[in-house]
C-alpha atoms as a PDB file:
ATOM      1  CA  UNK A   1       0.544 -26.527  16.801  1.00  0.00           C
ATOM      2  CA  UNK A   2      -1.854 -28.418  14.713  1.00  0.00           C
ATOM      3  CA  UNK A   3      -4.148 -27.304  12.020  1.00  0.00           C
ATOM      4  CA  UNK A   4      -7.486 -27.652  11.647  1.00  0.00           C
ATOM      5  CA  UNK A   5      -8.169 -28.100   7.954  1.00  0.00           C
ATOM      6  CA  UNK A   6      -6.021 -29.939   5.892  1.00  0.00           C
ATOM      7  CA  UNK A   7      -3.438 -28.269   3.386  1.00  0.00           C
ATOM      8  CA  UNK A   8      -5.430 -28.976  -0.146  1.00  0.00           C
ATOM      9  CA  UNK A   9      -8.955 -27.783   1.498  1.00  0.00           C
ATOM     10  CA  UNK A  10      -7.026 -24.407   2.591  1.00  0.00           C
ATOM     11  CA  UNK A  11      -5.445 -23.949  -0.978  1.00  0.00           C
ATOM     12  CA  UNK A  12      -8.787 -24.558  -2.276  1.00  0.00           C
ATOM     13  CA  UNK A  13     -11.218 -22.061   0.060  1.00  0.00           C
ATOM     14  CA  UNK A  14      -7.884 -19.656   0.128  1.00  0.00           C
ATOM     15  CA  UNK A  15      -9.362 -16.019  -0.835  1.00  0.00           C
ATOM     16  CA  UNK A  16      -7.331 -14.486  -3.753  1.00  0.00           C
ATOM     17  CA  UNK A  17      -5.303 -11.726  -1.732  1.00  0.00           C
ATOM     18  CA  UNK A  18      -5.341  -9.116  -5.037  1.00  0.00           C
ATOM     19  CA  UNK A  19      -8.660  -8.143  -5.550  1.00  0.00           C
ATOM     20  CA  UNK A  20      -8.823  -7.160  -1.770  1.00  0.00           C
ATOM     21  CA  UNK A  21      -6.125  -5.277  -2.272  1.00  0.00           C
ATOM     22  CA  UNK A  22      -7.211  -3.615  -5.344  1.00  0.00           C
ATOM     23  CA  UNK A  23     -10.344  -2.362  -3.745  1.00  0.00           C
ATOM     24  CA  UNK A  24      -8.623  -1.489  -0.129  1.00  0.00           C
ATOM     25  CA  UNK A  25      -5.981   0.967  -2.427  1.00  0.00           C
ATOM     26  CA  UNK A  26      -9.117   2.157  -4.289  1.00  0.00           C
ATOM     27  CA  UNK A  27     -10.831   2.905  -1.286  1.00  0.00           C
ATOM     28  CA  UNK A  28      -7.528   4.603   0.375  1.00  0.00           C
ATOM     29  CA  UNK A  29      -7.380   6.919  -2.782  1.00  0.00           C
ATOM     30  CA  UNK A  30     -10.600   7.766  -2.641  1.00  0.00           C
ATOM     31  CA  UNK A  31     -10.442   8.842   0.587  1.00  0.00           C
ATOM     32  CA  UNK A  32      -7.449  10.461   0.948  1.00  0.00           C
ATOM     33  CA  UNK A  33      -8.309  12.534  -1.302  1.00  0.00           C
ATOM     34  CA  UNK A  34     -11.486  13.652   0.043  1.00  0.00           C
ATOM     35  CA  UNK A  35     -10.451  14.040   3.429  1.00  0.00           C
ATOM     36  CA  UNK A  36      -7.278  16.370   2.561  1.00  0.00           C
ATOM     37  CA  UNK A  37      -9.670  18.503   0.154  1.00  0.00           C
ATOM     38  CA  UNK A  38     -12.067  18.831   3.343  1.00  0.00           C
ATOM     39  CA  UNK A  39      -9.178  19.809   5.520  1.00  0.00           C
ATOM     40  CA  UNK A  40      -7.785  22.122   2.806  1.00  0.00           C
ATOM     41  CA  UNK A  41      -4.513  20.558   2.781  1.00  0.00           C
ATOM     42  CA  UNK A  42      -4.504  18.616  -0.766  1.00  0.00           C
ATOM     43  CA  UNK A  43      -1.341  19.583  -2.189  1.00  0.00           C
ATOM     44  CA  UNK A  44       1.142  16.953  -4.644  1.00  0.00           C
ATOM     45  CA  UNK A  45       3.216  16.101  -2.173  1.00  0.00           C
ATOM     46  CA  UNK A  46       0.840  15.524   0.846  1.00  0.00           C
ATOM     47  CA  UNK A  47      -1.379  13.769  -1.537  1.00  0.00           C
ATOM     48  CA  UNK A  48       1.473  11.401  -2.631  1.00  0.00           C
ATOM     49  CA  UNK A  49       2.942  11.238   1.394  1.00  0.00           C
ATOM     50  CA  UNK A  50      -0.486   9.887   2.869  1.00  0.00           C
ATOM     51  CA  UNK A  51      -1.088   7.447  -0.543  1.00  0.00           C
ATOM     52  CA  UNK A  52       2.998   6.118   0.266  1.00  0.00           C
ATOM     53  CA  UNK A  53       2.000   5.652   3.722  1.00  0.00           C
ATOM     54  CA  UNK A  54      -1.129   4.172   3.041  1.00  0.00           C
ATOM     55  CA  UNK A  55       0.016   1.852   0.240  1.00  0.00           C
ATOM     56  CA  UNK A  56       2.683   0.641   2.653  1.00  0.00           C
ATOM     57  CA  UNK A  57       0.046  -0.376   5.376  1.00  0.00           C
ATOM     58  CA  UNK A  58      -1.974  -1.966   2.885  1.00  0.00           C
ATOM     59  CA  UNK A  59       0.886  -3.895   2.229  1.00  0.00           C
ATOM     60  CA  UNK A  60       2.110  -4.712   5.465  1.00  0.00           C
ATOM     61  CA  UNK A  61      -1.549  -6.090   6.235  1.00  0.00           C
ATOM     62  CA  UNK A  62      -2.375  -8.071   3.052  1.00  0.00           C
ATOM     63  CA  UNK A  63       1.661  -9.463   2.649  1.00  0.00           C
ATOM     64  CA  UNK A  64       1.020 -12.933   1.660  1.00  0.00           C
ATOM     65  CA  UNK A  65       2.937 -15.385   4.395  1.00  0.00           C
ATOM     66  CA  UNK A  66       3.545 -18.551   2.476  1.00  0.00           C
ATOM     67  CA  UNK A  67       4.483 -17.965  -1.177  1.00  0.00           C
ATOM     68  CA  UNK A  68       5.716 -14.476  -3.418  1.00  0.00           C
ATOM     69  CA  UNK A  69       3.168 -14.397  -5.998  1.00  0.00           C
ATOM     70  CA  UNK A  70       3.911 -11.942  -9.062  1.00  0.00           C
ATOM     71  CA  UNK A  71       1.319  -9.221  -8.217  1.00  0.00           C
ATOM     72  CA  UNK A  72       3.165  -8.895  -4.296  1.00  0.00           C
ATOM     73  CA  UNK A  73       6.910  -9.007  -6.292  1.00  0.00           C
ATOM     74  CA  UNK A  74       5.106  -6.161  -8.569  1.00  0.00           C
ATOM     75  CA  UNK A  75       3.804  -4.340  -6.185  1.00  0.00           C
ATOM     76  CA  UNK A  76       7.241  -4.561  -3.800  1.00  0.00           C
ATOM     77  CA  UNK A  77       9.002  -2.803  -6.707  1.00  0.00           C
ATOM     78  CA  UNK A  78       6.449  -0.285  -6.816  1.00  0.00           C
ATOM     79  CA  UNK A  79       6.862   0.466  -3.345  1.00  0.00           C
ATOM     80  CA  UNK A  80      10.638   0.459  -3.723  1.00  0.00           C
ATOM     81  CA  UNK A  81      10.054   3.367  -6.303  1.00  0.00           C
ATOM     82  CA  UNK A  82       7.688   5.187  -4.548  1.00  0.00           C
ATOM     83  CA  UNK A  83      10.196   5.477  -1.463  1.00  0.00           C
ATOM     84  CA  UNK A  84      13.078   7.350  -4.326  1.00  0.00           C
ATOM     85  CA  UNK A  85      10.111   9.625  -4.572  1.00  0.00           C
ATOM     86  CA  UNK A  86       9.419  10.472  -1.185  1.00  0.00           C
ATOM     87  CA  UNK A  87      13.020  10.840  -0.481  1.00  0.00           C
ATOM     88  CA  UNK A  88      13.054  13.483  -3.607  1.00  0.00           C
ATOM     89  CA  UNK A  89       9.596  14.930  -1.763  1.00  0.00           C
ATOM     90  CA  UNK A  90      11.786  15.008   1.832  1.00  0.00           C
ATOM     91  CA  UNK A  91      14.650  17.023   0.235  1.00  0.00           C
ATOM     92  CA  UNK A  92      12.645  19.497  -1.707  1.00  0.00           C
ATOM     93  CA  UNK A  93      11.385  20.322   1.791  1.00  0.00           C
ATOM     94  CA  UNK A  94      14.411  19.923   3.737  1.00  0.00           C
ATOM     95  CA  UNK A  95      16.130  22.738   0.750  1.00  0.00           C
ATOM     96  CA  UNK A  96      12.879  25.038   1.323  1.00  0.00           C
ATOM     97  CA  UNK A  97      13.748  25.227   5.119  1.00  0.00           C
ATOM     98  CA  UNK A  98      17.190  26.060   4.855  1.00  0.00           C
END
């Protein structure tokens, strides 16, 4: 498969990946919010689930496909953290059922 543009012109029109991000997250909190307070369903830990869940899409979409930069490494460890917390979140409710 051949490309179109050449290697420098691609590095140089390249959008920067982290604002986008940034502002998609924003956005995602935002609204999250909002649309569990309409539904009357904001709690902690359904307000935390949907931002996990929504954090890791973000991810999955904007994951950059050639190099690691430090923001993606930052936000990777992030992620890793928020998944001990939803485990913690998963138990509590697993220990209210039984």
């Amino acid at each position: 498969m051949t490309r179109i543009w050449s290697t420098a012109s691609n590095l140089c029109h390249k959008p920067k990946k982290l604002p986008e991000v940034v502002w998609v997250l924003a956005g995602w909190i935002v609204l999250s919010a909002a649309t569990l307070s309409v539904l009357g369903l904001l709690t902690f830990e359904n307000y935390y689930l949907v931002l996990y869940i929504g954090t890791l899409s973000v991810m999955q979409v904007y994951a950059p496909v050639d190099s690691h930069p430090i923001w993606w490494t930052v936000l990777r460890w992030i992620a890793a953290g928020g998944f001990i917390v939803f485990m913690l979140i998963m138990y509590w409710r697993i220990v209210a059922v039984i």
